[in-house]
ModelCIF file with pLDDT and N, C-alpha, C, O atoms, coordinates in Angstrom:
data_MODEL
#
_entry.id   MODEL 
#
_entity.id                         1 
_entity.type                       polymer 
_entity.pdbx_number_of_molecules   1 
#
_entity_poly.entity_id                      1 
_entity_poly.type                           'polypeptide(L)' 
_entity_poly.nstd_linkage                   no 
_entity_poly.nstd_monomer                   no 
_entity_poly.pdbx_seq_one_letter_code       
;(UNK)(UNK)(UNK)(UNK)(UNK)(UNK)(UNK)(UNK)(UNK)(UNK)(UNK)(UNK)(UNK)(UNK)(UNK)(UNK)
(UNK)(UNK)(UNK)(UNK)(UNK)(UNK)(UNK)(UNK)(UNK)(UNK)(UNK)(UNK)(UNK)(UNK)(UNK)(UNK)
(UNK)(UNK)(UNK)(UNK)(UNK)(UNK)(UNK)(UNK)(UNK)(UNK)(UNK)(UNK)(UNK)(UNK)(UNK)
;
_entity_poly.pdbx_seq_one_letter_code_can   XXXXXXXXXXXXXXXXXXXXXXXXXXXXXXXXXXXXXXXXXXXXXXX 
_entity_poly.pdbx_strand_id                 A 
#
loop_
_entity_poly_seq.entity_id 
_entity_poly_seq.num 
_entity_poly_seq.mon_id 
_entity_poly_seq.hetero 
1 1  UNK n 
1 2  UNK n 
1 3  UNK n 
1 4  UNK n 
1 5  UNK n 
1 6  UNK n 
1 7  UNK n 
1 8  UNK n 
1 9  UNK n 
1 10 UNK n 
1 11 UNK n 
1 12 UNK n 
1 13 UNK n 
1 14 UNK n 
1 15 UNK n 
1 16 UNK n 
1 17 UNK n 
1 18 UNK n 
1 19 UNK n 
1 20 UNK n 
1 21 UNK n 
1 22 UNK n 
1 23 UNK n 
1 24 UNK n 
1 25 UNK n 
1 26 UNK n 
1 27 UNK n 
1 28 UNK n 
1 29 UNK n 
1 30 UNK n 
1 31 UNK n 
1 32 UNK n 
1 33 UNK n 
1 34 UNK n 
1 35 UNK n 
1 36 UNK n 
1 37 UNK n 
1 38 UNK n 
1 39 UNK n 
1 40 UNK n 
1 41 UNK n 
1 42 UNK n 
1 43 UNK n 
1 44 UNK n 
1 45 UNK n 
1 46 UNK n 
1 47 UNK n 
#
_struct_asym.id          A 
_struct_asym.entity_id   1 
#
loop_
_ma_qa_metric.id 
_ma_qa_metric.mode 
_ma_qa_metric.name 
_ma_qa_metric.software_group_id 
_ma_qa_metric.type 
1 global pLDDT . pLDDT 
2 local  pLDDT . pLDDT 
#
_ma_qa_metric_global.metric_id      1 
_ma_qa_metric_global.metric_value   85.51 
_ma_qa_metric_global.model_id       1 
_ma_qa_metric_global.ordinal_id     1 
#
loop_
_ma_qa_metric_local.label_asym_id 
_ma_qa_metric_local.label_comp_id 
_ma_qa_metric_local.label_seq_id 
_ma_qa_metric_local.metric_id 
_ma_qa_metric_local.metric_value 
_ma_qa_metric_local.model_id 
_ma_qa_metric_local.ordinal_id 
A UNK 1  2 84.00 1 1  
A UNK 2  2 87.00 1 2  
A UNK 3  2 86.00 1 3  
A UNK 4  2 79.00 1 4  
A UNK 5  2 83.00 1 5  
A UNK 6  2 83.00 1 6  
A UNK 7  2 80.00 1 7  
A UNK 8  2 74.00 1 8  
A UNK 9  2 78.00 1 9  
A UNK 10 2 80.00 1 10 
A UNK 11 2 79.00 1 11 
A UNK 12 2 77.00 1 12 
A UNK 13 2 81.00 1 13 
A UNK 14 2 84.00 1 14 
A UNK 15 2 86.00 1 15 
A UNK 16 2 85.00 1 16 
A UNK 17 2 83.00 1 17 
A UNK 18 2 85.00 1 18 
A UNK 19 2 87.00 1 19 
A UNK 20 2 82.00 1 20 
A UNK 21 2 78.00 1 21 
A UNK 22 2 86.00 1 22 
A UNK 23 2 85.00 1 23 
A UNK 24 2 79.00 1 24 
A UNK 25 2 77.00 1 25 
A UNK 26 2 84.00 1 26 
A UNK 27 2 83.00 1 27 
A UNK 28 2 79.00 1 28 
A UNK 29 2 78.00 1 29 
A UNK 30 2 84.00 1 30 
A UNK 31 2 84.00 1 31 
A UNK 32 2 83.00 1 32 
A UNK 33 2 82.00 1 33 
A UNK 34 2 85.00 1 34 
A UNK 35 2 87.00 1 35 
A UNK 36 2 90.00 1 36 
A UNK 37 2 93.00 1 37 
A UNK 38 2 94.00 1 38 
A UNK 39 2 95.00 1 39 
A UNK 40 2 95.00 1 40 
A UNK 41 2 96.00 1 41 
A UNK 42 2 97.00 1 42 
A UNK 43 2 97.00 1 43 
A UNK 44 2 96.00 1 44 
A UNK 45 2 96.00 1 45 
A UNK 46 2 97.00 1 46 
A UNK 47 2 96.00 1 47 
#
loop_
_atom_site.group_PDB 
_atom_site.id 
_atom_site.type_symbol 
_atom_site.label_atom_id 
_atom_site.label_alt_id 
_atom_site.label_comp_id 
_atom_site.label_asym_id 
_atom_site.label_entity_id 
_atom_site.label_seq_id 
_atom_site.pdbx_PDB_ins_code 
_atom_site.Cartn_x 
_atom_site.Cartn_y 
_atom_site.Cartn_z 
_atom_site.occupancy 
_atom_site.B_iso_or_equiv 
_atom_site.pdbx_formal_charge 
_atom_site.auth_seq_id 
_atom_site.auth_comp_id 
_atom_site.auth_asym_id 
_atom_site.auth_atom_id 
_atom_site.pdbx_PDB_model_num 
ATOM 1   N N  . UNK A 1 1  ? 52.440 23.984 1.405   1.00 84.00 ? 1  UNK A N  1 
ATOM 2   C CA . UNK A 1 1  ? 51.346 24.676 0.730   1.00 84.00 ? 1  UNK A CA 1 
ATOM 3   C C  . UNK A 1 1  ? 51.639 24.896 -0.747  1.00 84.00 ? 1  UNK A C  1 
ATOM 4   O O  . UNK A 1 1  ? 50.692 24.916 -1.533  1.00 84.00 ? 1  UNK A O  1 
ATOM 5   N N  . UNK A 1 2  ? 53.209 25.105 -1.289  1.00 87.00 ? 2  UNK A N  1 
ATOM 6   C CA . UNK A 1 2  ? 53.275 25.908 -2.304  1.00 87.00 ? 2  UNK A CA 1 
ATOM 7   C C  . UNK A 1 2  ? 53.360 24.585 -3.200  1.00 87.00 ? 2  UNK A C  1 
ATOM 8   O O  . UNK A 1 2  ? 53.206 24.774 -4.406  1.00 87.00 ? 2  UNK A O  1 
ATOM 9   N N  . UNK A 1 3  ? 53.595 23.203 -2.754  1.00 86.00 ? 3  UNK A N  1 
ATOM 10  C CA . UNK A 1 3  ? 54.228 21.732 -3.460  1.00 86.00 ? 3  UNK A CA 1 
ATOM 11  C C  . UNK A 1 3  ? 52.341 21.063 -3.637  1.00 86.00 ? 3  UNK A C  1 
ATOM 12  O O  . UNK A 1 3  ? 51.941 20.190 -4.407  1.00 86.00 ? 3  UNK A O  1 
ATOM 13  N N  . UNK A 1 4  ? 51.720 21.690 -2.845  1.00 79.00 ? 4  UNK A N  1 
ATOM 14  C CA . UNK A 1 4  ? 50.093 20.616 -2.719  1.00 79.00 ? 4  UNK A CA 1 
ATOM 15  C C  . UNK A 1 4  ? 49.654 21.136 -3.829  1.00 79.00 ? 4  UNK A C  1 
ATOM 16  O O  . UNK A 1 4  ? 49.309 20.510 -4.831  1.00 79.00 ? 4  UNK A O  1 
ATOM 17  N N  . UNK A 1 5  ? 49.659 22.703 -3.620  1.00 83.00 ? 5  UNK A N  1 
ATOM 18  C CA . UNK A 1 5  ? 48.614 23.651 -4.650  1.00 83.00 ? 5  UNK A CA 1 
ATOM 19  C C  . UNK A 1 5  ? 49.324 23.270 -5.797  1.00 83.00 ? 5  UNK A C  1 
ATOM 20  O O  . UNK A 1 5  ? 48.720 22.235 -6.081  1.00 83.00 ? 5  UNK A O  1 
ATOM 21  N N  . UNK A 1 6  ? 50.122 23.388 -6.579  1.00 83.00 ? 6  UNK A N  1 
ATOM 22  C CA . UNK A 1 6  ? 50.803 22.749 -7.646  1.00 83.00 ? 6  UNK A CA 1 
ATOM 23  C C  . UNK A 1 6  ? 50.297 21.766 -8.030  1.00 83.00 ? 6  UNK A C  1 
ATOM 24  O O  . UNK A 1 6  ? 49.316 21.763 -8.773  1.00 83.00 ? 6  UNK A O  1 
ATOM 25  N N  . UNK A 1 7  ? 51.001 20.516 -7.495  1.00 80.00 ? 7  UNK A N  1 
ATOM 26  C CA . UNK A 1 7  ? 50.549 19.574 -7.431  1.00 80.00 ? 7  UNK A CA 1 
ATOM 27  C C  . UNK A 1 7  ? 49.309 18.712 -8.077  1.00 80.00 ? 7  UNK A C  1 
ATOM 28  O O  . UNK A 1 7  ? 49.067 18.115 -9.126  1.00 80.00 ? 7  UNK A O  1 
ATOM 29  N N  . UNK A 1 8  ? 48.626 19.020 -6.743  1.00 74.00 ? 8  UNK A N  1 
ATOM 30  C CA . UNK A 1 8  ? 46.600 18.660 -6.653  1.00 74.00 ? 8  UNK A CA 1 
ATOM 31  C C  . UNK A 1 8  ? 45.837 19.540 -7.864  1.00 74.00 ? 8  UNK A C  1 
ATOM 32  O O  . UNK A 1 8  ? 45.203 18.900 -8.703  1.00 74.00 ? 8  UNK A O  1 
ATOM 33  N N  . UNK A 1 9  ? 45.887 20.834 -7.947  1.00 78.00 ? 9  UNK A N  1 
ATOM 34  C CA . UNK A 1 9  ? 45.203 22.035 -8.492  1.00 78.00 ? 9  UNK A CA 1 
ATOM 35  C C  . UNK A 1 9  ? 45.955 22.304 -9.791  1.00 78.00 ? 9  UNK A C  1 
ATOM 36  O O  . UNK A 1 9  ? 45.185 22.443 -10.741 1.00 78.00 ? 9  UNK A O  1 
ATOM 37  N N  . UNK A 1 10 ? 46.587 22.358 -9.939  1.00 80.00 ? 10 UNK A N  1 
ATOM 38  C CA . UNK A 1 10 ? 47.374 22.596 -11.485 1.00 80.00 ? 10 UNK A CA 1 
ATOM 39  C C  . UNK A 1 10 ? 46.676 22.239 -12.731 1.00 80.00 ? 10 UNK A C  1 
ATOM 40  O O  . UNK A 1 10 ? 46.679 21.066 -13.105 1.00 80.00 ? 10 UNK A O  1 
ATOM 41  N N  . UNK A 1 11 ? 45.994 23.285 -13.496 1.00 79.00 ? 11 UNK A N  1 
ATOM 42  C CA . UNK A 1 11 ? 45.413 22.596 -14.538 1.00 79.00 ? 11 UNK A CA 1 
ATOM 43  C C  . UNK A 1 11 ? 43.440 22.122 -14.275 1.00 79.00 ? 11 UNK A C  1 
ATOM 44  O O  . UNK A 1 11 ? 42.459 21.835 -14.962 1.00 79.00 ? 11 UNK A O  1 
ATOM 45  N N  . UNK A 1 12 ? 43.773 22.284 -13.002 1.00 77.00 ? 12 UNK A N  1 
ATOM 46  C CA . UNK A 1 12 ? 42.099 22.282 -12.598 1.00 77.00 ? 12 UNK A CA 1 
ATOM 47  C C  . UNK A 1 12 ? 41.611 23.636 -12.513 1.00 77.00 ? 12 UNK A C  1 
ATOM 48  O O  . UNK A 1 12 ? 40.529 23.862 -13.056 1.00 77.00 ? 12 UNK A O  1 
ATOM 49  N N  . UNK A 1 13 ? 42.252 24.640 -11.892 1.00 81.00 ? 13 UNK A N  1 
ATOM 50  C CA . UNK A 1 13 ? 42.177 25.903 -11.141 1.00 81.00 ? 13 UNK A CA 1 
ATOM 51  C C  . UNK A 1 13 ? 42.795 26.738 -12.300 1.00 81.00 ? 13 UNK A C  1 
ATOM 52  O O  . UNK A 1 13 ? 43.925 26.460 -12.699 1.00 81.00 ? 13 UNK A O  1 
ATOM 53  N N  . UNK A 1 14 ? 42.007 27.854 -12.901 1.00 84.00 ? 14 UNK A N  1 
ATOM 54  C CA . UNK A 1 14 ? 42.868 28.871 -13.518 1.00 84.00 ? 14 UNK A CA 1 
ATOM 55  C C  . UNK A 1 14 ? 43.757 29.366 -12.351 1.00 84.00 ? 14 UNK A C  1 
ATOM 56  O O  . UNK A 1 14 ? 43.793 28.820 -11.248 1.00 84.00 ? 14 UNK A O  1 
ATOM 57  N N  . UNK A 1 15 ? 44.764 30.903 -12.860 1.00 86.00 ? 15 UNK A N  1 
ATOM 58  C CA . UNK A 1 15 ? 45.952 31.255 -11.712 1.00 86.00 ? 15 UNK A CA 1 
ATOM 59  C C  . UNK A 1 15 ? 45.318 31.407 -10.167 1.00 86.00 ? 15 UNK A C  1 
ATOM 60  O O  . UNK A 1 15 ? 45.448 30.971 -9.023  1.00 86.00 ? 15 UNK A O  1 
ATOM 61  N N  . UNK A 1 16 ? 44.374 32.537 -11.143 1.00 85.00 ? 16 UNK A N  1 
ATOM 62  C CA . UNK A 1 16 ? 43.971 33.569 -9.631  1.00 85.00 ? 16 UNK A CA 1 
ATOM 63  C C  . UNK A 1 16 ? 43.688 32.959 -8.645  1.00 85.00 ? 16 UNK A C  1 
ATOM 64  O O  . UNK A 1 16 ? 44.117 33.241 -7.526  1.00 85.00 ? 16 UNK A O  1 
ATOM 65  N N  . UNK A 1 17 ? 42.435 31.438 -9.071  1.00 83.00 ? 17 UNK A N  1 
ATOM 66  C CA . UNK A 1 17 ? 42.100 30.187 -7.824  1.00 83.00 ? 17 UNK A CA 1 
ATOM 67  C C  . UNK A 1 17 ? 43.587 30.053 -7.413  1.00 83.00 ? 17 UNK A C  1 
ATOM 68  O O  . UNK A 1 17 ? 43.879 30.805 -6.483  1.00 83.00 ? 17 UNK A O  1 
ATOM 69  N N  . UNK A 1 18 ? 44.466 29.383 -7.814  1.00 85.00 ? 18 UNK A N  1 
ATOM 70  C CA . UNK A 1 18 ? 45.691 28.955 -7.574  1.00 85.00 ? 18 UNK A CA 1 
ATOM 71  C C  . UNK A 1 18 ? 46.014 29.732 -6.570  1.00 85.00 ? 18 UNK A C  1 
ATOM 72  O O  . UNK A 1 18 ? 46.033 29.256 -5.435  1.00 85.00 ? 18 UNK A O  1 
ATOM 73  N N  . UNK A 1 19 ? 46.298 30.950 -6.776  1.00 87.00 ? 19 UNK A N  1 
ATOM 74  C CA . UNK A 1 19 ? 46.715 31.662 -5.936  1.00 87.00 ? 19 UNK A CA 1 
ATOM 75  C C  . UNK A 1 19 ? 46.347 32.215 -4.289  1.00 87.00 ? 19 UNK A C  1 
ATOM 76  O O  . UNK A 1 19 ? 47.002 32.371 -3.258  1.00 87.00 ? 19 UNK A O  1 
ATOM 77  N N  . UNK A 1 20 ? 44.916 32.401 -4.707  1.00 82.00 ? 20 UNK A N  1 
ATOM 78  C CA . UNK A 1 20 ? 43.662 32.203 -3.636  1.00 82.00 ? 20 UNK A CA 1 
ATOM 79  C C  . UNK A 1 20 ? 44.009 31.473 -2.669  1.00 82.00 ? 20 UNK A C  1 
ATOM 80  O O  . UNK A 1 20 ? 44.038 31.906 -1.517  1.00 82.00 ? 20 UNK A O  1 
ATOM 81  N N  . UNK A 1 21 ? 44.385 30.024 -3.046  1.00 78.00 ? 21 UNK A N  1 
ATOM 82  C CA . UNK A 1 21 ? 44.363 28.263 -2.251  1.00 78.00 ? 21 UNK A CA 1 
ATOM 83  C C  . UNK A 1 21 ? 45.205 28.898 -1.889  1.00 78.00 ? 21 UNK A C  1 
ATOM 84  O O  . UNK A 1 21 ? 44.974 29.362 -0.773  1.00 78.00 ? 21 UNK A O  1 
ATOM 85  N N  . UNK A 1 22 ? 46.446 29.264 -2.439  1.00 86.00 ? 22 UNK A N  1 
ATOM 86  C CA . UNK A 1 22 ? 47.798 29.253 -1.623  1.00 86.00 ? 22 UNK A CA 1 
ATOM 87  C C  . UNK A 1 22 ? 48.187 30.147 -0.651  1.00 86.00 ? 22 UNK A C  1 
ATOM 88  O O  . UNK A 1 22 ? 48.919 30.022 0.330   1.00 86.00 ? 22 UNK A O  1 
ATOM 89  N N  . UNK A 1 23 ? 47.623 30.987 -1.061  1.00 85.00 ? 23 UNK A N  1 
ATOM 90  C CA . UNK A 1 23 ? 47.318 32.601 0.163   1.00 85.00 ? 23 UNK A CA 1 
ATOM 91  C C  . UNK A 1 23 ? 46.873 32.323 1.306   1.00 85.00 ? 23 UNK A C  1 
ATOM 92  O O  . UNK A 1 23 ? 47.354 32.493 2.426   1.00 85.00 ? 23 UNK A O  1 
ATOM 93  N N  . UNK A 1 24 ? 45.475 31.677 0.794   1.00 79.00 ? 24 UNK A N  1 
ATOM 94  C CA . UNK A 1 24 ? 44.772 31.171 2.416   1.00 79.00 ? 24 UNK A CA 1 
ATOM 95  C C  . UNK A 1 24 ? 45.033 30.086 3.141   1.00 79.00 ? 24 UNK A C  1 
ATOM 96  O O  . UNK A 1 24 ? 44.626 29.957 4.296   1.00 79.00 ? 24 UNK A O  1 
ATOM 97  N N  . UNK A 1 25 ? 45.887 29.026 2.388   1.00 77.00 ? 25 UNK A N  1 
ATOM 98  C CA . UNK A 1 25 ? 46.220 27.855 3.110   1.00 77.00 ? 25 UNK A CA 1 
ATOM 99  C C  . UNK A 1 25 ? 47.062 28.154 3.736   1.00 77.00 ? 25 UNK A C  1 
ATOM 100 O O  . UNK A 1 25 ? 47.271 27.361 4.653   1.00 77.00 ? 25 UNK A O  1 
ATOM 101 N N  . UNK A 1 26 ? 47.982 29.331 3.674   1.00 84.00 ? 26 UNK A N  1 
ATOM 102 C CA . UNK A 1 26 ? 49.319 29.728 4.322   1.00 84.00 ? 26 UNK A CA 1 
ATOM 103 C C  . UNK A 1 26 ? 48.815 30.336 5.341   1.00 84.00 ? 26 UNK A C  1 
ATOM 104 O O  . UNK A 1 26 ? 49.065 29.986 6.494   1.00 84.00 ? 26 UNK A O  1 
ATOM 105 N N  . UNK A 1 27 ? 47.797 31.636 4.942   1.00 83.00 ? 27 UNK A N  1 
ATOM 106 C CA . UNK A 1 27 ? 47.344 31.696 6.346   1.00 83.00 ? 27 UNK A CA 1 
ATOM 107 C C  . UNK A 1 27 ? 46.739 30.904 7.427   1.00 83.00 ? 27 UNK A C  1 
ATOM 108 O O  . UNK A 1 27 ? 46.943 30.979 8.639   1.00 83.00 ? 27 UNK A O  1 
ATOM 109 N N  . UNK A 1 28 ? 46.160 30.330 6.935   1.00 79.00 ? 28 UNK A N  1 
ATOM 110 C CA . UNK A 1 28 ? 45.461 29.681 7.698   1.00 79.00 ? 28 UNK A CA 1 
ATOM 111 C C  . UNK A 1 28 ? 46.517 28.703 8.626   1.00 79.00 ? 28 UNK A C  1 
ATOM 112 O O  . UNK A 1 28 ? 46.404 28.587 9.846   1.00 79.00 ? 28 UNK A O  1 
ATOM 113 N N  . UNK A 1 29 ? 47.503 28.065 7.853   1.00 78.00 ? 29 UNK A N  1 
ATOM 114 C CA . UNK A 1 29 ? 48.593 27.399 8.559   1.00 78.00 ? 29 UNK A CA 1 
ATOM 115 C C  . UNK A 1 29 ? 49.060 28.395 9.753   1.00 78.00 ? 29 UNK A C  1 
ATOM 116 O O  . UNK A 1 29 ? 49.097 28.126 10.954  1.00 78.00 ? 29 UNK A O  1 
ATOM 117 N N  . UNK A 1 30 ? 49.299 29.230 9.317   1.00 84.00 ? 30 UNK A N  1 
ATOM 118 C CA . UNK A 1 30 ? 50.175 30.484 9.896   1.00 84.00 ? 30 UNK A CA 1 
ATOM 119 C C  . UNK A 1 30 ? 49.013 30.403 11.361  1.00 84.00 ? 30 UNK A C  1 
ATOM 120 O O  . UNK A 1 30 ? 49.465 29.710 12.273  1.00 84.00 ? 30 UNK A O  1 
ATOM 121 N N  . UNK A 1 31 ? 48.083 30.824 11.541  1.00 84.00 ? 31 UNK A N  1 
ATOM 122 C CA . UNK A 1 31 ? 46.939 30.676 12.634  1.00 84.00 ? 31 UNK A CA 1 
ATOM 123 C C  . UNK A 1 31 ? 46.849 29.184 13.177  1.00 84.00 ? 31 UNK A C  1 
ATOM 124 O O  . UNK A 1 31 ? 46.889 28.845 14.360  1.00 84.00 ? 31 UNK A O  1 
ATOM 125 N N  . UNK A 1 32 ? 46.754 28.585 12.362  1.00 83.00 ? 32 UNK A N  1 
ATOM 126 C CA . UNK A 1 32 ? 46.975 27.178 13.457  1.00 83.00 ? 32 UNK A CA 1 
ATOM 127 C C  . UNK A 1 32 ? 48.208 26.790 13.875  1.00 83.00 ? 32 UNK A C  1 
ATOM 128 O O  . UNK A 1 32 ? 48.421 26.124 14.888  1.00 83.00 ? 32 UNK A O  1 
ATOM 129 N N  . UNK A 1 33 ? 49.189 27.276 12.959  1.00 82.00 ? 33 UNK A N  1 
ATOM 130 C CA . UNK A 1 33 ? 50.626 26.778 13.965  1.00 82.00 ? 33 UNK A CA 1 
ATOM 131 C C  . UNK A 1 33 ? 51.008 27.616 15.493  1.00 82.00 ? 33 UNK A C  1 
ATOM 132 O O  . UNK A 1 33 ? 51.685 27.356 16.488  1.00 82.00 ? 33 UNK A O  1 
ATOM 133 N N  . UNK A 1 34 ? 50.122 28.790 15.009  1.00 85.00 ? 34 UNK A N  1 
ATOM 134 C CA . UNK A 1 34 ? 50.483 29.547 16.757  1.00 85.00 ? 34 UNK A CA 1 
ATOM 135 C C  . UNK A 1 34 ? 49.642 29.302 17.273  1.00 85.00 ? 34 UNK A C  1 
ATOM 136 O O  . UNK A 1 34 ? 49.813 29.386 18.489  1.00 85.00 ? 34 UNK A O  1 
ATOM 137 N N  . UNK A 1 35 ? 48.145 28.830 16.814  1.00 87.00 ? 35 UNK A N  1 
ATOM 138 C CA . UNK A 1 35 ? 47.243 28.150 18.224  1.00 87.00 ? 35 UNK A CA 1 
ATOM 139 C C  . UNK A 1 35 ? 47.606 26.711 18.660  1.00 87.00 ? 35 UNK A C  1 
ATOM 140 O O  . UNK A 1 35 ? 47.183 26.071 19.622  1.00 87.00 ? 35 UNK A O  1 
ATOM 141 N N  . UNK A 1 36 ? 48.542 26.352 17.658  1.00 90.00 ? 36 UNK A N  1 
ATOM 142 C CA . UNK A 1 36 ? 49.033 24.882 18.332  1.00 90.00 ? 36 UNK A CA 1 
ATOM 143 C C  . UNK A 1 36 ? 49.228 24.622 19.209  1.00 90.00 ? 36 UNK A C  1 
ATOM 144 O O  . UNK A 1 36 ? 48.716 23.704 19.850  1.00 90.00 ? 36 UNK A O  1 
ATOM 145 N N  . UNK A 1 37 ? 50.513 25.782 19.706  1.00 93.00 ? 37 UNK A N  1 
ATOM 146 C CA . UNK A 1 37 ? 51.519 26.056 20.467  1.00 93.00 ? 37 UNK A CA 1 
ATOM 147 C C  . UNK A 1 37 ? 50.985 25.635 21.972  1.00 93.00 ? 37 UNK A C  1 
ATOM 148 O O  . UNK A 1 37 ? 51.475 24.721 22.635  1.00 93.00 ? 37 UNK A O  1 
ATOM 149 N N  . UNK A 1 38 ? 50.218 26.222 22.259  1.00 94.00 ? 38 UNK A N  1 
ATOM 150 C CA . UNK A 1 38 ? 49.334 25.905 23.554  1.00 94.00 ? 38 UNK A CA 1 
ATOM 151 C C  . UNK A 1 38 ? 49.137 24.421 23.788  1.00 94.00 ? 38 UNK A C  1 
ATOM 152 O O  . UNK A 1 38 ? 49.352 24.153 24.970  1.00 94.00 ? 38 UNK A O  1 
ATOM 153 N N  . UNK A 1 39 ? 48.782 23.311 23.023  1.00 95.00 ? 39 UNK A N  1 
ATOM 154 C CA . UNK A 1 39 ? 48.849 21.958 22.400  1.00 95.00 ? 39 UNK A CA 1 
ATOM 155 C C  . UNK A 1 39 ? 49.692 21.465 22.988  1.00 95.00 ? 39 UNK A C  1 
ATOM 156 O O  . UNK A 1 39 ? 49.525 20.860 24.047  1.00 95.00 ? 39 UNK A O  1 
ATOM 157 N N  . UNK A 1 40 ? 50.658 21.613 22.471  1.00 95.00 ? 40 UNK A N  1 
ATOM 158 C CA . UNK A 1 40 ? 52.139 20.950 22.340  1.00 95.00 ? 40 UNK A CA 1 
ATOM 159 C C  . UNK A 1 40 ? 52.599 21.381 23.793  1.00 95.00 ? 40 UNK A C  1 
ATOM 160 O O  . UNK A 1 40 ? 52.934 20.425 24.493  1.00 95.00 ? 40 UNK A O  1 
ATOM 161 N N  . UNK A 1 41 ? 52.686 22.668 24.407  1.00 96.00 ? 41 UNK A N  1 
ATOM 162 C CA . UNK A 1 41 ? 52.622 22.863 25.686  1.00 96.00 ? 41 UNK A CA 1 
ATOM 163 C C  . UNK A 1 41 ? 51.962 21.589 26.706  1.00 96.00 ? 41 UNK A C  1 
ATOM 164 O O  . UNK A 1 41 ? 52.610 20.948 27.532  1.00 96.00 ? 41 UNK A O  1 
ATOM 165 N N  . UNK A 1 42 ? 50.654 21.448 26.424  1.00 97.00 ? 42 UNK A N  1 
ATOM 166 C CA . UNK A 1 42 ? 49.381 20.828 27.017  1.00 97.00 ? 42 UNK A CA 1 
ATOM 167 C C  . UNK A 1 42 ? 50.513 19.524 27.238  1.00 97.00 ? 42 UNK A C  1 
ATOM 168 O O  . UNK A 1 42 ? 50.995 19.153 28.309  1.00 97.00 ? 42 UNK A O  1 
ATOM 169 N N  . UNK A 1 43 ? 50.785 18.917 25.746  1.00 97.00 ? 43 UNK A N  1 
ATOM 170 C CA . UNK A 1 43 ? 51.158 17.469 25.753  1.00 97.00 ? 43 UNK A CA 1 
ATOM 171 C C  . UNK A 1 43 ? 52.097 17.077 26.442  1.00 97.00 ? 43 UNK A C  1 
ATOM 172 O O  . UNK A 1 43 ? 52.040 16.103 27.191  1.00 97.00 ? 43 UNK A O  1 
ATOM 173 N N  . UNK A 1 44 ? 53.598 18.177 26.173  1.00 96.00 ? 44 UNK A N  1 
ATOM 174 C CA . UNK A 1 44 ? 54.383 18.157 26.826  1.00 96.00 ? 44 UNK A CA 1 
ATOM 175 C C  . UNK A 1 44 ? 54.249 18.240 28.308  1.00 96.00 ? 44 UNK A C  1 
ATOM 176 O O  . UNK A 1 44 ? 55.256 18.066 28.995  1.00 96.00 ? 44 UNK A O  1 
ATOM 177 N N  . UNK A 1 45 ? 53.003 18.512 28.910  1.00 96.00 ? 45 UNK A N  1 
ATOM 178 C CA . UNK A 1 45 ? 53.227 18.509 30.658  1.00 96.00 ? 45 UNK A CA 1 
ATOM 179 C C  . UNK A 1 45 ? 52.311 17.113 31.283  1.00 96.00 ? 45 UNK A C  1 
ATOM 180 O O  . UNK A 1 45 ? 52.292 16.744 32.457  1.00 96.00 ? 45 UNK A O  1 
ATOM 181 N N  . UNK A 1 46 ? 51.468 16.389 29.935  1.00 97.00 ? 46 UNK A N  1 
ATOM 182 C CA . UNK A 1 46 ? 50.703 15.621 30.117  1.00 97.00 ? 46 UNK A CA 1 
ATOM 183 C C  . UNK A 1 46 ? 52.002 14.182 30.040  1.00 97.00 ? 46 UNK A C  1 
ATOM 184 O O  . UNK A 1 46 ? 51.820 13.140 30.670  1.00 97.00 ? 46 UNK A O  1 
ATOM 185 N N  . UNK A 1 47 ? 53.292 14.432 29.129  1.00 96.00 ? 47 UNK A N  1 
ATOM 186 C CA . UNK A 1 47 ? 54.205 13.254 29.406  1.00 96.00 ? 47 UNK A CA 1 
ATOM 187 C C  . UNK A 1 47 ? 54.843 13.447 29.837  1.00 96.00 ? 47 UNK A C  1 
ATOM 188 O O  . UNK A 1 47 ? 55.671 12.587 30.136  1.00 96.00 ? 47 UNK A O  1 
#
């Protein structure tokens, strides 16, 4: 999150956007990596 927003957005985005992206992309990671979990469960009993 912290290497994309840099990256991609740098120079497009004043800070505060910057910061925004990076806040919520983390959360948002943060929420899909523990609804994954169930997933990866799923797959693992499916091989």
């Amino acid at each position: 999150t912290l290497l994309f927003t840099l990256f991609a957005f740098f120079g497009v985005y004043d800070v505060k956007t910057l910061v925004s992206i990076f806040l919520s992309s983390y959360v948002i990671f943060i929420v899909t990596s523990l609804l994954d979990t169930p997933a990866v469960y799923i797959a693992r009993r499916i091989h």
